[in-house]
Protein backbone atom coordinates (compact mmCIF):
# COMPACT_ATOMS: atom_id res chain seq x y z
CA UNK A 1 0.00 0.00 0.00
CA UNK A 2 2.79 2.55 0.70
CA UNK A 3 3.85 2.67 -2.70
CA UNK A 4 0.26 4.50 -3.23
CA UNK A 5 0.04 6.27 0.21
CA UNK A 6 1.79 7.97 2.90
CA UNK A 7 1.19 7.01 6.70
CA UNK A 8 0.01 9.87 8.58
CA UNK A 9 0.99 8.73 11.99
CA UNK A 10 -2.39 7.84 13.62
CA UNK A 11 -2.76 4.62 14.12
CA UNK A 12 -5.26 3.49 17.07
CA UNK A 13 -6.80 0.75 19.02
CA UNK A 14 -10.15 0.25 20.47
CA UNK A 15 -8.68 -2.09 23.17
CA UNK A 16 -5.20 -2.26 24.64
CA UNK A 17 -2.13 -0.67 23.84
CA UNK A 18 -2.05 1.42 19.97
CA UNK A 19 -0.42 -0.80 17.17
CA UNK A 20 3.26 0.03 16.79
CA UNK A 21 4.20 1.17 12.88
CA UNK A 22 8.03 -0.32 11.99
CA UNK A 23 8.59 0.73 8.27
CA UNK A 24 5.44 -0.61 5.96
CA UNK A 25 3.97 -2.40 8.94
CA UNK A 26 1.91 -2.01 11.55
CA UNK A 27 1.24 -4.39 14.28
CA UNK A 28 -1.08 -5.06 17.30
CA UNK A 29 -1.15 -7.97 19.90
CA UNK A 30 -3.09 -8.18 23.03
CA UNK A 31 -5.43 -10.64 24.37
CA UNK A 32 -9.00 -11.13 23.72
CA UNK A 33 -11.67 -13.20 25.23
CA UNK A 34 -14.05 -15.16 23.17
CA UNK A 35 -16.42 -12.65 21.09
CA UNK A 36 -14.47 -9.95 21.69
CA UNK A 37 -13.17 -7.99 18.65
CA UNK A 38 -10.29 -5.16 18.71
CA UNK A 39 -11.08 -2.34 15.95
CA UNK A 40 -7.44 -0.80 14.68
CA UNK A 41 -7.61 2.13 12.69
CA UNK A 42 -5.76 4.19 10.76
CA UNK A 43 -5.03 6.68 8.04
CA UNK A 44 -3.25 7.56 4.90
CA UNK A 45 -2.62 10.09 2.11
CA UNK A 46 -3.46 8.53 -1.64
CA UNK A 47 -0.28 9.94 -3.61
CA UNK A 48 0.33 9.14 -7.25
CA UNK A 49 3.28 7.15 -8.32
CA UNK A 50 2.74 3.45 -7.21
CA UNK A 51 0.71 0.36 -9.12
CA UNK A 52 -2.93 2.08 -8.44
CA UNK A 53 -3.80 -0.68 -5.83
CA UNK A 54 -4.12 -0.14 -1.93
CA UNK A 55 -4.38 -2.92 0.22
CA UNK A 56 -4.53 -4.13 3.89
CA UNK A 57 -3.93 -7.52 5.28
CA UNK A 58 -4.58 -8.69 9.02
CA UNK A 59 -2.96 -12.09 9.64
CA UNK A 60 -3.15 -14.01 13.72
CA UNK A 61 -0.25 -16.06 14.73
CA UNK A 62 -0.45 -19.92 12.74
CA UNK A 63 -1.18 -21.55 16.31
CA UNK A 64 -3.91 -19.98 17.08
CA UNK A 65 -5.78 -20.84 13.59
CA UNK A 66 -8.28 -23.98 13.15
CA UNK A 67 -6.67 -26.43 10.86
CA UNK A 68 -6.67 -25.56 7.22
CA UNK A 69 -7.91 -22.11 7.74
CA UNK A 70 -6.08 -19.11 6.40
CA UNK A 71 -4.77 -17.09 8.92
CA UNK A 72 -4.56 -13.93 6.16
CA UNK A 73 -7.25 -12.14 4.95
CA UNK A 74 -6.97 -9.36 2.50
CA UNK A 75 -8.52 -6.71 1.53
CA UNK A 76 -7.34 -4.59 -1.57
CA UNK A 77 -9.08 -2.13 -4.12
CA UNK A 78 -7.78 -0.17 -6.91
CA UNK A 79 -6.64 3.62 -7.10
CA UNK A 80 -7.75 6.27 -9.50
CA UNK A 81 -6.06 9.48 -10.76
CA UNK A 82 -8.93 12.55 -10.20
């Protein structure tokens, strides 16, 4: 995604500690209890320049997926000039 955006420097959880940015990614960790969700959010500026997509991708640790699940999902849509 940052080849079509800039990070502005925002990021924020809606439980525990923010998510910490390191380069192009940014990471949270922090315990939940069954039904629980965490909402992370976060923004950027669309800039010109890249390959027109933007995408995000939230991934948990492999032990803590059922077996045979995925534990990526992505989420990616395309960017226009004005």
């Amino acid at each position: 995604m940052l080849d079509d955006a800039a990070y502005r420097g925002d990021a924020a959880s809606t439980v525990g500690e923010a998510p910490a940015v390191a380069g192009d990614v940014l990471a949270w960790s922090g315990p939940l209890a069954g039904g629980e969700s965490a909402v992370i959010t976060y923004s950027v500026l669309l800039k010109g320049g890249g390959d027109g997509h933007v995408g995000n991708r939230a991934c948990v640790p492999d032990d803590e997926v059922s077996t045979d699940a995925d534990p990526c999902a992505t989420v990616s849509f395309g960017v226009t000039a004005p």
